[in-house]
PDB file of N, CA and C in Angstrom:
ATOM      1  N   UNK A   1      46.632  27.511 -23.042  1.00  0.00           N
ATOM      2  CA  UNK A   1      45.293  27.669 -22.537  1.00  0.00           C
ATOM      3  C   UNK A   1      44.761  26.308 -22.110  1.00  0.00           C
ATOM      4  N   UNK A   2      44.062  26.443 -20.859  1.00  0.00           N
ATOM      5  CA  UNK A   2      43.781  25.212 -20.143  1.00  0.00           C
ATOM      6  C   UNK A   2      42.218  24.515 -20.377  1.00  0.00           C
ATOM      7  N   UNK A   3      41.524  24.199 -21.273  1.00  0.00           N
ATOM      8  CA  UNK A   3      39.933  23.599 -21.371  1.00  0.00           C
ATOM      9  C   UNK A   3      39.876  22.740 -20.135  1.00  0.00           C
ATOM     10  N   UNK A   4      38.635  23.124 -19.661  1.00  0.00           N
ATOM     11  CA  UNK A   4      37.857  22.590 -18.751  1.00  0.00           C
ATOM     12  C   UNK A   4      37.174  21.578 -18.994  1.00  0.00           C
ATOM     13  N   UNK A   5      37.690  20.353 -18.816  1.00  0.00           N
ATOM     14  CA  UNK A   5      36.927  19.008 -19.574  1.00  0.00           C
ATOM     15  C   UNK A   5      35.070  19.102 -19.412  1.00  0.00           C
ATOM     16  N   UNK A   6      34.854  19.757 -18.826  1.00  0.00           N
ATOM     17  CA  UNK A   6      33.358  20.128 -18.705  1.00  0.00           C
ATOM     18  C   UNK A   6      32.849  20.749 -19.717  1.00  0.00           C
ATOM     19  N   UNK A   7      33.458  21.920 -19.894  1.00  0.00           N
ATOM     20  CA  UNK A   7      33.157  22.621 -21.216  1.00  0.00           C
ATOM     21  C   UNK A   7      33.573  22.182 -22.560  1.00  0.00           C
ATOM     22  N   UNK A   8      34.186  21.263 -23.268  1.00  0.00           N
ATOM     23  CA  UNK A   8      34.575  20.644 -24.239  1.00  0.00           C
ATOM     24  C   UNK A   8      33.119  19.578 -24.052  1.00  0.00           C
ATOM     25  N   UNK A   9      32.548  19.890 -25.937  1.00  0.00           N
ATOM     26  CA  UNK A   9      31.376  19.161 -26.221  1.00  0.00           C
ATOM     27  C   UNK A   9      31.686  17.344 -26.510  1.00  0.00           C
ATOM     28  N   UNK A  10      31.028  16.518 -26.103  1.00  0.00           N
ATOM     29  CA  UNK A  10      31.228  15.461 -26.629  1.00  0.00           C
ATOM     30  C   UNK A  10      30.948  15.356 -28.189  1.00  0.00           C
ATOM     31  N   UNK A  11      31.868  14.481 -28.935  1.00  0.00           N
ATOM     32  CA  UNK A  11      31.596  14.526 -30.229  1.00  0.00           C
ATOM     33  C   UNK A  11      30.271  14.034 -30.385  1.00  0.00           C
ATOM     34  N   UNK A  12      29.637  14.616 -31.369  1.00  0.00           N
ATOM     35  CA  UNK A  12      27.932  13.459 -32.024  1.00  0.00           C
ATOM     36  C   UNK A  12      28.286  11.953 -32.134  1.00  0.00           C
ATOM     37  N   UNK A  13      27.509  11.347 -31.903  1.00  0.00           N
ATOM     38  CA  UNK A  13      27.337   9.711 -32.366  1.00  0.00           C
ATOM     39  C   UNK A  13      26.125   9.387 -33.300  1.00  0.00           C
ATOM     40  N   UNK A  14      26.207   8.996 -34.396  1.00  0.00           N
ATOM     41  CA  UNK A  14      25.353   8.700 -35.459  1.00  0.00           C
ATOM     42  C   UNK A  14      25.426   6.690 -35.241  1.00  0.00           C
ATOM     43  N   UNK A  15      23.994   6.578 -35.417  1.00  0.00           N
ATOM     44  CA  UNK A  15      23.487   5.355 -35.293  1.00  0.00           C
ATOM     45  C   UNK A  15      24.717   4.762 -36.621  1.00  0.00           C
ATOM     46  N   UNK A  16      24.761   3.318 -36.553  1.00  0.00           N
ATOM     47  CA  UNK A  16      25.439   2.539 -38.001  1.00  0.00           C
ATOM     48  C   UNK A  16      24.097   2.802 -38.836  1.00  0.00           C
ATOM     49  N   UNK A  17      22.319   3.004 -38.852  1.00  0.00           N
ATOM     50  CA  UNK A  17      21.735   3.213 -39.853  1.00  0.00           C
ATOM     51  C   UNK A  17      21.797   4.152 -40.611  1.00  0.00           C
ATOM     52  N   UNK A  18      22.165   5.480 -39.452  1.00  0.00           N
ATOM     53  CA  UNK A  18      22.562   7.210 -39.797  1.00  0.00           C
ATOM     54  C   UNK A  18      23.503   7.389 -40.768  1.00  0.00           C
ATOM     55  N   UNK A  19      24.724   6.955 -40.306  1.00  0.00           N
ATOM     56  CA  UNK A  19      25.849   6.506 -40.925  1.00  0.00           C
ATOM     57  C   UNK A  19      25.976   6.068 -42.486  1.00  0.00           C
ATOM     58  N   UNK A  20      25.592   4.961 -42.643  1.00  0.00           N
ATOM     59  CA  UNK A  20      25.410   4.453 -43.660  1.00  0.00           C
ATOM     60  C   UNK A  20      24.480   5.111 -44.792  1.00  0.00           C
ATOM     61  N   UNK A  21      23.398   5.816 -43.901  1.00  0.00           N
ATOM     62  CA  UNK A  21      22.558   6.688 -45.000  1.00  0.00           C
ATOM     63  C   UNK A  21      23.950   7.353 -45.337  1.00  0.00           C
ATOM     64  N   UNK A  22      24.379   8.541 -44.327  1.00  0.00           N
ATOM     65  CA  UNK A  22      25.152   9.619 -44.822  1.00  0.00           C
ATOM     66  C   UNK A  22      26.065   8.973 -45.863  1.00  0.00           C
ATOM     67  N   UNK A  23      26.729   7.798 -45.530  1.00  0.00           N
ATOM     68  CA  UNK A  23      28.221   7.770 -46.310  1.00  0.00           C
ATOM     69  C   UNK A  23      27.618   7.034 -47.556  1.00  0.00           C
ATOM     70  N   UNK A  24      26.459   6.522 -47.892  1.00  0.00           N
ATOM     71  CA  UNK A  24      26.539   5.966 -48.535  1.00  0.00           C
ATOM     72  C   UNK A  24      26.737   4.527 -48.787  1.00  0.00           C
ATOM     73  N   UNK A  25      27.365   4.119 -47.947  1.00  0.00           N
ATOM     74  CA  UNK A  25      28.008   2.484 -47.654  1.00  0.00           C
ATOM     75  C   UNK A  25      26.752   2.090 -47.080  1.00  0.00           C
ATOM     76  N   UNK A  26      26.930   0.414 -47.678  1.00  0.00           N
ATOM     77  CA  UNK A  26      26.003  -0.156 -46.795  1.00  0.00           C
ATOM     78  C   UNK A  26      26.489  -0.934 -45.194  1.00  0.00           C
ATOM     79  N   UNK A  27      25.821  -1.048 -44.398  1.00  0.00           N
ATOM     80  CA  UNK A  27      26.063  -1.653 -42.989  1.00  0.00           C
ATOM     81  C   UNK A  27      26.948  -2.715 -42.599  1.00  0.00           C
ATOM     82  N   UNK A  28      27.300  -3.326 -43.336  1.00  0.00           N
ATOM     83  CA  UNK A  28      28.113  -4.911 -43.490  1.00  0.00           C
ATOM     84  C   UNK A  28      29.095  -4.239 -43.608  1.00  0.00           C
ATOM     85  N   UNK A  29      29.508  -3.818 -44.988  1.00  0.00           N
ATOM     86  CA  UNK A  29      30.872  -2.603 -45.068  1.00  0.00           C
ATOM     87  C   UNK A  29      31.129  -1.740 -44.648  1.00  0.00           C
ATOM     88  N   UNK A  30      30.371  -0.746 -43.406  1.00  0.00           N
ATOM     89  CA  UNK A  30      30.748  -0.380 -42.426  1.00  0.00           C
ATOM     90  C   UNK A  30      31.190  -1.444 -41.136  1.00  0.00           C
ATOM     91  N   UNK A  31      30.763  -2.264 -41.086  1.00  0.00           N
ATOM     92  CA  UNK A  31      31.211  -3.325 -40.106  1.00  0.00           C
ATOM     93  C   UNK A  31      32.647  -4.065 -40.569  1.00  0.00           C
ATOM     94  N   UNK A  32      33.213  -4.044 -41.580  1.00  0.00           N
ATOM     95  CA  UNK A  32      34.201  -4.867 -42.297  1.00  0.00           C
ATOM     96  C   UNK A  32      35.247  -3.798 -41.933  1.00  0.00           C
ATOM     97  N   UNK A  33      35.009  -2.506 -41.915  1.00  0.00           N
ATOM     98  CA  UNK A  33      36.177  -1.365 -42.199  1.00  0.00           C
ATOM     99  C   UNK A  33      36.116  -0.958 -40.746  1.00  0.00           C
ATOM    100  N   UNK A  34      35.479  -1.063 -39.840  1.00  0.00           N
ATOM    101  CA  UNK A  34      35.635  -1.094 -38.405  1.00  0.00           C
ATOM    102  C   UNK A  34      36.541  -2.436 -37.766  1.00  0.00           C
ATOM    103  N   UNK A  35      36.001  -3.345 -38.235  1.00  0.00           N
ATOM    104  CA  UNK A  35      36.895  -4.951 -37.872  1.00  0.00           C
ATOM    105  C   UNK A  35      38.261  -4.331 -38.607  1.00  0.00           C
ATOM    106  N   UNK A  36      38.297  -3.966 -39.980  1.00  0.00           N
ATOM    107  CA  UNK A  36      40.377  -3.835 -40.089  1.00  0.00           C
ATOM    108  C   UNK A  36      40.590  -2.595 -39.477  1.00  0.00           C
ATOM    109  N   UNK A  37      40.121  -1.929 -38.565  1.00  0.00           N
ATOM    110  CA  UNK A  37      40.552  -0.869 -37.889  1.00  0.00           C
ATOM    111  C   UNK A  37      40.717   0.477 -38.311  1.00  0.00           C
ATOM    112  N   UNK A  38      40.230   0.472 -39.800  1.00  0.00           N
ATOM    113  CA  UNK A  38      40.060   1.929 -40.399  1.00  0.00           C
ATOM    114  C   UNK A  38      39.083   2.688 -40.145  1.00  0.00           C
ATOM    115  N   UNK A  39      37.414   2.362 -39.167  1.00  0.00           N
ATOM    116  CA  UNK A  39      36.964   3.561 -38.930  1.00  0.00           C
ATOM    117  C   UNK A  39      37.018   2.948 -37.304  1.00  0.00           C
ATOM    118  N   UNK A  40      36.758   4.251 -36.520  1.00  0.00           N
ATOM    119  CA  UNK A  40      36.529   3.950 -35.147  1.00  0.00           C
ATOM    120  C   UNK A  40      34.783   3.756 -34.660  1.00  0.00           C
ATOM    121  N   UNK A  41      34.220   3.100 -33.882  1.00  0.00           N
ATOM    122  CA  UNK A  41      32.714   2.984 -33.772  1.00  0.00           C
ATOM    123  C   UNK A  41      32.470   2.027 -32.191  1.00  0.00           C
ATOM    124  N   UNK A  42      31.745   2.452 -31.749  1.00  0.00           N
ATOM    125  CA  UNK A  42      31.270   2.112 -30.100  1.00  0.00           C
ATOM    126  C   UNK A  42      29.979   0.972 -30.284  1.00  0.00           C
ATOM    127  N   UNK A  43      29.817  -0.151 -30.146  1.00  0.00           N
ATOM    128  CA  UNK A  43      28.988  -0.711 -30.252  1.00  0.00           C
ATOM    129  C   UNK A  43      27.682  -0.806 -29.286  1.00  0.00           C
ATOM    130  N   UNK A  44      26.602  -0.781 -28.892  1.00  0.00           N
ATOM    131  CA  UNK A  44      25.799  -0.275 -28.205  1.00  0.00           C
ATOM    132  C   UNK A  44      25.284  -1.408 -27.185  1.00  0.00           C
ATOM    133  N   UNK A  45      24.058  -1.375 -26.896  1.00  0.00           N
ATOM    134  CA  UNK A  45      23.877  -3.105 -25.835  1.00  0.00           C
ATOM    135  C   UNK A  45      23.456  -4.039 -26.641  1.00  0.00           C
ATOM    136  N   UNK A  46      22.951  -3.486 -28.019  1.00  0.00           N
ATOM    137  CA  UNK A  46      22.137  -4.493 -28.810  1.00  0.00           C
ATOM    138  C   UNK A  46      23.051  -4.915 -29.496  1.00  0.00           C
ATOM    139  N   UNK A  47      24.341  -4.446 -29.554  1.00  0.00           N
ATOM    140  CA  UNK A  47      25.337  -4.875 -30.685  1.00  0.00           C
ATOM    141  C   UNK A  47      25.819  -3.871 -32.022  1.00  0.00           C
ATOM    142  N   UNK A  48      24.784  -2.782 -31.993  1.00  0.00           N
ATOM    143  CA  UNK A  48      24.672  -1.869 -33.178  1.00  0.00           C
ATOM    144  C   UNK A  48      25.998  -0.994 -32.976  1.00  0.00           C
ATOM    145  N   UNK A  49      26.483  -0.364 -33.791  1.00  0.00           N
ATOM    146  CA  UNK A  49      27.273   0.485 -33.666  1.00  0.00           C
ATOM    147  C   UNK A  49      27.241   1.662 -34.590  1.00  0.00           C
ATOM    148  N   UNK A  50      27.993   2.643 -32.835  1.00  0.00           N
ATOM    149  CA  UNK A  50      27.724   4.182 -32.847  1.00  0.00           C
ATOM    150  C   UNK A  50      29.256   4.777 -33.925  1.00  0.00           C
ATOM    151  N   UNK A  51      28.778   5.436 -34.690  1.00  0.00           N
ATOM    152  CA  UNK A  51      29.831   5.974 -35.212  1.00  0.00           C
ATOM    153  C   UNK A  51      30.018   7.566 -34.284  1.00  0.00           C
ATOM    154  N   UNK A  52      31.396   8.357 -34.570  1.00  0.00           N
ATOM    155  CA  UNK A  52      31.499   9.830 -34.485  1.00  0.00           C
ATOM    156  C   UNK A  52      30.928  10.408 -35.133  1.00  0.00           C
ATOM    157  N   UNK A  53      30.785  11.729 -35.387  1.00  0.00           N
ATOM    158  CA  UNK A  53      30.204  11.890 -36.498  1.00  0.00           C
ATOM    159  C   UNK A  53      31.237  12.517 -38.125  1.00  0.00           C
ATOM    160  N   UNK A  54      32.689  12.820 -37.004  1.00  0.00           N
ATOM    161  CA  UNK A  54      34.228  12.807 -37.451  1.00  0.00           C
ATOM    162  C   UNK A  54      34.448  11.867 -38.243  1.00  0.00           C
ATOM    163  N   UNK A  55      33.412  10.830 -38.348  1.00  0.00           N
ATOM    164  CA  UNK A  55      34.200   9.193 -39.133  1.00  0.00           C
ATOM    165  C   UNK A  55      33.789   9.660 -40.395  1.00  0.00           C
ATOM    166  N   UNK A  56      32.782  10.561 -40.521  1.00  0.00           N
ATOM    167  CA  UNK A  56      32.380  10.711 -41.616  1.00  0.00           C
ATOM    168  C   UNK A  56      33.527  11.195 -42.811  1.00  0.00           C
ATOM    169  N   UNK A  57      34.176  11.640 -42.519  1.00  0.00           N
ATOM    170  CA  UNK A  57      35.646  12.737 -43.041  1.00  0.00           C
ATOM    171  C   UNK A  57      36.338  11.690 -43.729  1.00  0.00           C
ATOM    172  N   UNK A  58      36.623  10.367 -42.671  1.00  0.00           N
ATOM    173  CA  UNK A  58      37.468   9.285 -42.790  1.00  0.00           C
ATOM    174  C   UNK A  58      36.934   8.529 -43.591  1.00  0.00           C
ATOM    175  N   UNK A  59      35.535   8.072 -43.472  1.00  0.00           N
ATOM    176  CA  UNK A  59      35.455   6.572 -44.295  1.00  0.00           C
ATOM    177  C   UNK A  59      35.215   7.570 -45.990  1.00  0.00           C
ATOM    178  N   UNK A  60      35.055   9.344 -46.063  1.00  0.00           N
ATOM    179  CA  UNK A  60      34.956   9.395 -47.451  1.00  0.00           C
ATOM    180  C   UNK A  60      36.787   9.341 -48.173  1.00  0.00           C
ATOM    181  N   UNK A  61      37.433   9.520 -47.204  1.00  0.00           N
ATOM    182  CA  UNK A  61      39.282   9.712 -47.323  1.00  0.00           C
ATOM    183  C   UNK A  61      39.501   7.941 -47.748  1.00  0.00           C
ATOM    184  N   UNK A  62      39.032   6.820 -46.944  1.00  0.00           N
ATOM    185  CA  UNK A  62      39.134   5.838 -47.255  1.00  0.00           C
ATOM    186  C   UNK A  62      38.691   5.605 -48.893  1.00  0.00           C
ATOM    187  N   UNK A  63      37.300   5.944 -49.169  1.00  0.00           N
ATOM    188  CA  UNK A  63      36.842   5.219 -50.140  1.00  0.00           C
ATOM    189  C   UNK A  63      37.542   6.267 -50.964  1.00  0.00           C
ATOM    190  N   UNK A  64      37.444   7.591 -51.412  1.00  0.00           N
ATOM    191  CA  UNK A  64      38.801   8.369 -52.093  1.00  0.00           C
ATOM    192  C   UNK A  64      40.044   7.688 -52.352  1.00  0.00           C
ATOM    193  N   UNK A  65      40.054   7.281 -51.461  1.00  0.00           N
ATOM    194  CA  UNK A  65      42.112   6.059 -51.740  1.00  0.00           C
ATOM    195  C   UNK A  65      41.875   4.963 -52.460  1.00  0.00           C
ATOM    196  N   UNK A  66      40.387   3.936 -51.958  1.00  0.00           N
ATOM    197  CA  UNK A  66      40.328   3.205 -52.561  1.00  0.00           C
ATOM    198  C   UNK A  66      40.349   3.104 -54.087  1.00  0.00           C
ATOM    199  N   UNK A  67      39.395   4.026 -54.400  1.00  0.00           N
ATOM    200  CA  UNK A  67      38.385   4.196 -55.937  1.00  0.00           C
ATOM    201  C   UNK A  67      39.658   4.956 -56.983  1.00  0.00           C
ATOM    202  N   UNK A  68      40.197   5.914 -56.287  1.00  0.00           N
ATOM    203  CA  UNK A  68      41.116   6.888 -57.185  1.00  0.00           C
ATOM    204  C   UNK A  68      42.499   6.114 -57.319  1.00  0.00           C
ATOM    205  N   UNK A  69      42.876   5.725 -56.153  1.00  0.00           N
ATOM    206  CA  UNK A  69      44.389   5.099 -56.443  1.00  0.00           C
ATOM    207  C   UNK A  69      44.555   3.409 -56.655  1.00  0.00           C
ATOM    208  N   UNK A  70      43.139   2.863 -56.343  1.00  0.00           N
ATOM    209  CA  UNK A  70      43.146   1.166 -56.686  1.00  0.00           C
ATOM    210  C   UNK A  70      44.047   0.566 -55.118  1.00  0.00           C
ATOM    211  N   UNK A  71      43.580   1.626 -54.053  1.00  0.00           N
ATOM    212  CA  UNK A  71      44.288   0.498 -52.938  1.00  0.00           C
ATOM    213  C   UNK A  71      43.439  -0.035 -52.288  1.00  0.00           C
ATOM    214  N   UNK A  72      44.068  -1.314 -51.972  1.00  0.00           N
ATOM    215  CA  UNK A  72      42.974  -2.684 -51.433  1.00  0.00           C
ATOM    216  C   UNK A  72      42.512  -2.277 -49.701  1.00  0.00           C
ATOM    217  N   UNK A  73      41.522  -2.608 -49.768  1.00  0.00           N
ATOM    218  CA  UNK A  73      41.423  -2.282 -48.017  1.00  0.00           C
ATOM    219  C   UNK A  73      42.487  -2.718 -47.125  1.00  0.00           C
ATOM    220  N   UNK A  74      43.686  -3.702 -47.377  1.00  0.00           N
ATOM    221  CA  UNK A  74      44.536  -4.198 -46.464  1.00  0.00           C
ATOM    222  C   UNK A  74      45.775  -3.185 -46.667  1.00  0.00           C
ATOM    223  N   UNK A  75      45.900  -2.657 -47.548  1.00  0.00           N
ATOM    224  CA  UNK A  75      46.870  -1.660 -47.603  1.00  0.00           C
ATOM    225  C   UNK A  75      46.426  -0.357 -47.251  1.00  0.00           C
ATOM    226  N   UNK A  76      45.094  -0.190 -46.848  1.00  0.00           N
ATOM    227  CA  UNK A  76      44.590   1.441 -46.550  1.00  0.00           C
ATOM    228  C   UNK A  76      44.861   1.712 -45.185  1.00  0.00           C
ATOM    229  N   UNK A  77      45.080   1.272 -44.142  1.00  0.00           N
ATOM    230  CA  UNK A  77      45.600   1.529 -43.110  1.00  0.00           C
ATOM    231  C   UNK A  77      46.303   1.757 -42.977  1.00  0.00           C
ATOM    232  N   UNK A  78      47.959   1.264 -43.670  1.00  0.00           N
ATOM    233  CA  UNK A  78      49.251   1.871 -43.494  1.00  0.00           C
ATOM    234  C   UNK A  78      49.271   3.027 -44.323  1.00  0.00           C
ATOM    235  N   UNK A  79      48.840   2.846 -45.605  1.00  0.00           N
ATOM    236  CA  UNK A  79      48.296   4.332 -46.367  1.00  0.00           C
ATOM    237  C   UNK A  79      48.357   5.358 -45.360  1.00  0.00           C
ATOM    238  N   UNK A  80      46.698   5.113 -44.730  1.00  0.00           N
ATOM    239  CA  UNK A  80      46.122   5.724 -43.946  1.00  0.00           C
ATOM    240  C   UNK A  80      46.967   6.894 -43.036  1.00  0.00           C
ATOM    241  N   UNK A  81      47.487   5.686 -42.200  1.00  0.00           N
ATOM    242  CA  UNK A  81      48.421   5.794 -41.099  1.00  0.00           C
ATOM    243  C   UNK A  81      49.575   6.567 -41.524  1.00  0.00           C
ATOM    244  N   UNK A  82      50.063   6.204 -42.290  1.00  0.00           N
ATOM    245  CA  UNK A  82      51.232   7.390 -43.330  1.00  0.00           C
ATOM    246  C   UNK A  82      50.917   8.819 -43.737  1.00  0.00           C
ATOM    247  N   UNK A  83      49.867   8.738 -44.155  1.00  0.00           N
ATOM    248  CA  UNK A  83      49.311  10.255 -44.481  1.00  0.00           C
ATOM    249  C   UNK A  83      49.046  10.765 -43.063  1.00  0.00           C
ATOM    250  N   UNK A  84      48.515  10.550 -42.453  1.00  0.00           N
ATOM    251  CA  UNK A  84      48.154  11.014 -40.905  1.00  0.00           C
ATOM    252  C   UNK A  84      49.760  11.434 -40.202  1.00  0.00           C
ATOM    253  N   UNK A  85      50.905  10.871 -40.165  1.00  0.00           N
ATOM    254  CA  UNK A  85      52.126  10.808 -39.823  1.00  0.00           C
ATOM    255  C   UNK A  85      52.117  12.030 -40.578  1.00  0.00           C
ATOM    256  N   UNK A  86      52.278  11.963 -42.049  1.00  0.00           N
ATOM    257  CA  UNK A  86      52.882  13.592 -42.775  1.00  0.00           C
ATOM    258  C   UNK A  86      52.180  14.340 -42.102  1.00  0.00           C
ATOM    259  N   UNK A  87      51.015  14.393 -42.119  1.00  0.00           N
ATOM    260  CA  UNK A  87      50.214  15.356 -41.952  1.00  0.00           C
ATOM    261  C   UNK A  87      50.620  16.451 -40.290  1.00  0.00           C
ATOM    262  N   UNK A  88      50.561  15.148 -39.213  1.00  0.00           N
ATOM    263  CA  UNK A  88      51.592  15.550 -38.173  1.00  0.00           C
ATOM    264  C   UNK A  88      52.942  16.340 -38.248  1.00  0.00           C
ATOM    265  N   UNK A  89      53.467  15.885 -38.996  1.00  0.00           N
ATOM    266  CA  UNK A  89      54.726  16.254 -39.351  1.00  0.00           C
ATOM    267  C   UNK A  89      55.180  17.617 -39.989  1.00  0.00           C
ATOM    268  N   UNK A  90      53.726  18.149 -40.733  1.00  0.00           N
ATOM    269  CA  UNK A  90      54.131  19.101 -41.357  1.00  0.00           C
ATOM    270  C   UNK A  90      54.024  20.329 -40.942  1.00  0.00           C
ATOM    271  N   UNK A  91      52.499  19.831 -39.959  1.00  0.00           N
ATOM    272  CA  UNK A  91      52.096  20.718 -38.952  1.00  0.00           C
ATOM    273  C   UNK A  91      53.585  21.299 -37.521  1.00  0.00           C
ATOM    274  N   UNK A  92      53.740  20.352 -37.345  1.00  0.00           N
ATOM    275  CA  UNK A  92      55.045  20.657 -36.818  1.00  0.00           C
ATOM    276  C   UNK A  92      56.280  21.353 -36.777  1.00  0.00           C
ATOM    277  N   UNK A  93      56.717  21.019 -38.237  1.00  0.00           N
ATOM    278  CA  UNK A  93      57.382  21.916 -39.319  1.00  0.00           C
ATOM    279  C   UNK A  93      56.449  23.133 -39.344  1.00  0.00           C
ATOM    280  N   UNK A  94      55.289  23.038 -39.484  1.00  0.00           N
ATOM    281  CA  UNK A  94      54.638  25.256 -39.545  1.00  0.00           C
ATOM    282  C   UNK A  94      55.099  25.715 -38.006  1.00  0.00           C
ATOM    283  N   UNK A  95      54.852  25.068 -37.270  1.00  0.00           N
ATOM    284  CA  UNK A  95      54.682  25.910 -35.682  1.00  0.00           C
ATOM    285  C   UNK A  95      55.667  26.015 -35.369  1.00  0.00           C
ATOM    286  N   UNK A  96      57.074  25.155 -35.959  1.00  0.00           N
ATOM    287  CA  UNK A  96      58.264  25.654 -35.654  1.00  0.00           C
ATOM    288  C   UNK A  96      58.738  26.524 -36.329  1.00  0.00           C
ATOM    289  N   UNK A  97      58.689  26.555 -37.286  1.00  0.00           N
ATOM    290  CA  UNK A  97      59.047  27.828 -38.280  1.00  0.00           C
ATOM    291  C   UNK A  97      58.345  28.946 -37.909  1.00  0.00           C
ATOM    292  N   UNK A  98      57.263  29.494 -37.613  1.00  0.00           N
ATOM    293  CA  UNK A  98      56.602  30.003 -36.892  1.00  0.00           C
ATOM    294  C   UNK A  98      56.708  30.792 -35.661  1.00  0.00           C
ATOM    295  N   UNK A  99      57.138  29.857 -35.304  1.00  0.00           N
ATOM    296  CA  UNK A  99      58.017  30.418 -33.467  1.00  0.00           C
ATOM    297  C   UNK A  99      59.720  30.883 -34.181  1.00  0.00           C
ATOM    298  N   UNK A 100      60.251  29.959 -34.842  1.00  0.00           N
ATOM    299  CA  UNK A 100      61.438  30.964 -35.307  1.00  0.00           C
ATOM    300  C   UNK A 100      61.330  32.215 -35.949  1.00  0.00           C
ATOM    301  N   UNK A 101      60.226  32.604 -36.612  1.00  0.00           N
ATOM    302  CA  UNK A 101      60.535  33.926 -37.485  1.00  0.00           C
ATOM    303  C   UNK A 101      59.700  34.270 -36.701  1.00  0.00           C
ATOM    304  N   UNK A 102      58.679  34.308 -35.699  1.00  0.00           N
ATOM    305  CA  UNK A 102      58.633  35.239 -34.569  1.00  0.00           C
ATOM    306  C   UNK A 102      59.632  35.773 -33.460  1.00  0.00           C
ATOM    307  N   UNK A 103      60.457  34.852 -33.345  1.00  0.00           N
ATOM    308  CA  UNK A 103      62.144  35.209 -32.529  1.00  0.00           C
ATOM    309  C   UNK A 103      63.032  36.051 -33.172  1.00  0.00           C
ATOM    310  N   UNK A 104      62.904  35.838 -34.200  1.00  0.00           N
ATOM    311  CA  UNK A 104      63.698  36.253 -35.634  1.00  0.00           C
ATOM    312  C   UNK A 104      64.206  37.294 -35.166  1.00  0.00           C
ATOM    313  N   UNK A 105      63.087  38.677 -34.665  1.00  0.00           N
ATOM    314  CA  UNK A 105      62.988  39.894 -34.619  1.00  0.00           C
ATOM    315  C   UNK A 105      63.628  40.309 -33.425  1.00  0.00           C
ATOM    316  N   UNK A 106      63.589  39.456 -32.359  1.00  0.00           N
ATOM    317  CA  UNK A 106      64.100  39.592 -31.320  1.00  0.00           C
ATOM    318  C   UNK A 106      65.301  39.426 -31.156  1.00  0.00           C
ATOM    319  N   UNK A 107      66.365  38.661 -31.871  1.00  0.00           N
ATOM    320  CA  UNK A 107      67.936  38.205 -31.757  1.00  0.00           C
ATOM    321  C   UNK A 107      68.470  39.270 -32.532  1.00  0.00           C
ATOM    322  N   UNK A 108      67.757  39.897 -34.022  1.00  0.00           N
ATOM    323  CA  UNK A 108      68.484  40.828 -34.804  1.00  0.00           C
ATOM    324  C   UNK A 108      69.374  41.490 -33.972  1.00  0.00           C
TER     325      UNK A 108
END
């Protein structure tokens, strides 16, 4: 199925003040975890920056890794990045398995 880039909504953008209410974090440490590349954020003309509103998911997955497993912010990216890989991966593994035992029926 083909989406019409017209009809696909742009994601929300929450101010860095919005943000920081929601997550909890204060503004500096949202700025620190954007500089090592663990959340994504659009900076504006004044300098402020726009989060997704998707980051929200992420920076609570970040601080979850941090607090529960004791990993340092310099190791949460490959973390990160690793879990995101399985996660790909497994999905992959369903849709193929998936499409095979839907064939299944057809080769008997």
């Amino acid at each position: 199925m083909t989406v019409h880039p017209l009809l696909v909504r742009p994601e929300r953008q929450l101010s860095q003040a919005e943000f920081a209410r929601r997550s909890g974090l204060h503004p500096e440490h949202l700025r620190r975890l954007v500089a090592l590349g663990l959340l994504h954020a659009t900076p504006d003309a004044g300098g402020q920056l726009s989060f997704p509103i998707g980051e929200l998911a992420a920076v609570r997955r970040i601080e979850r890794l941090r607090t529960g497993l004791s990993i340092n912010y310099a190791a949460l990216g490959l973390v990160v990045e690793l879990l995101d890989r399985i996660g790909q991966l497994e999905l992959a593994l369903r849709t193929q398995r998936a499409a095979h035992d839907a064939t299944r029926g057809w080769i008997s």
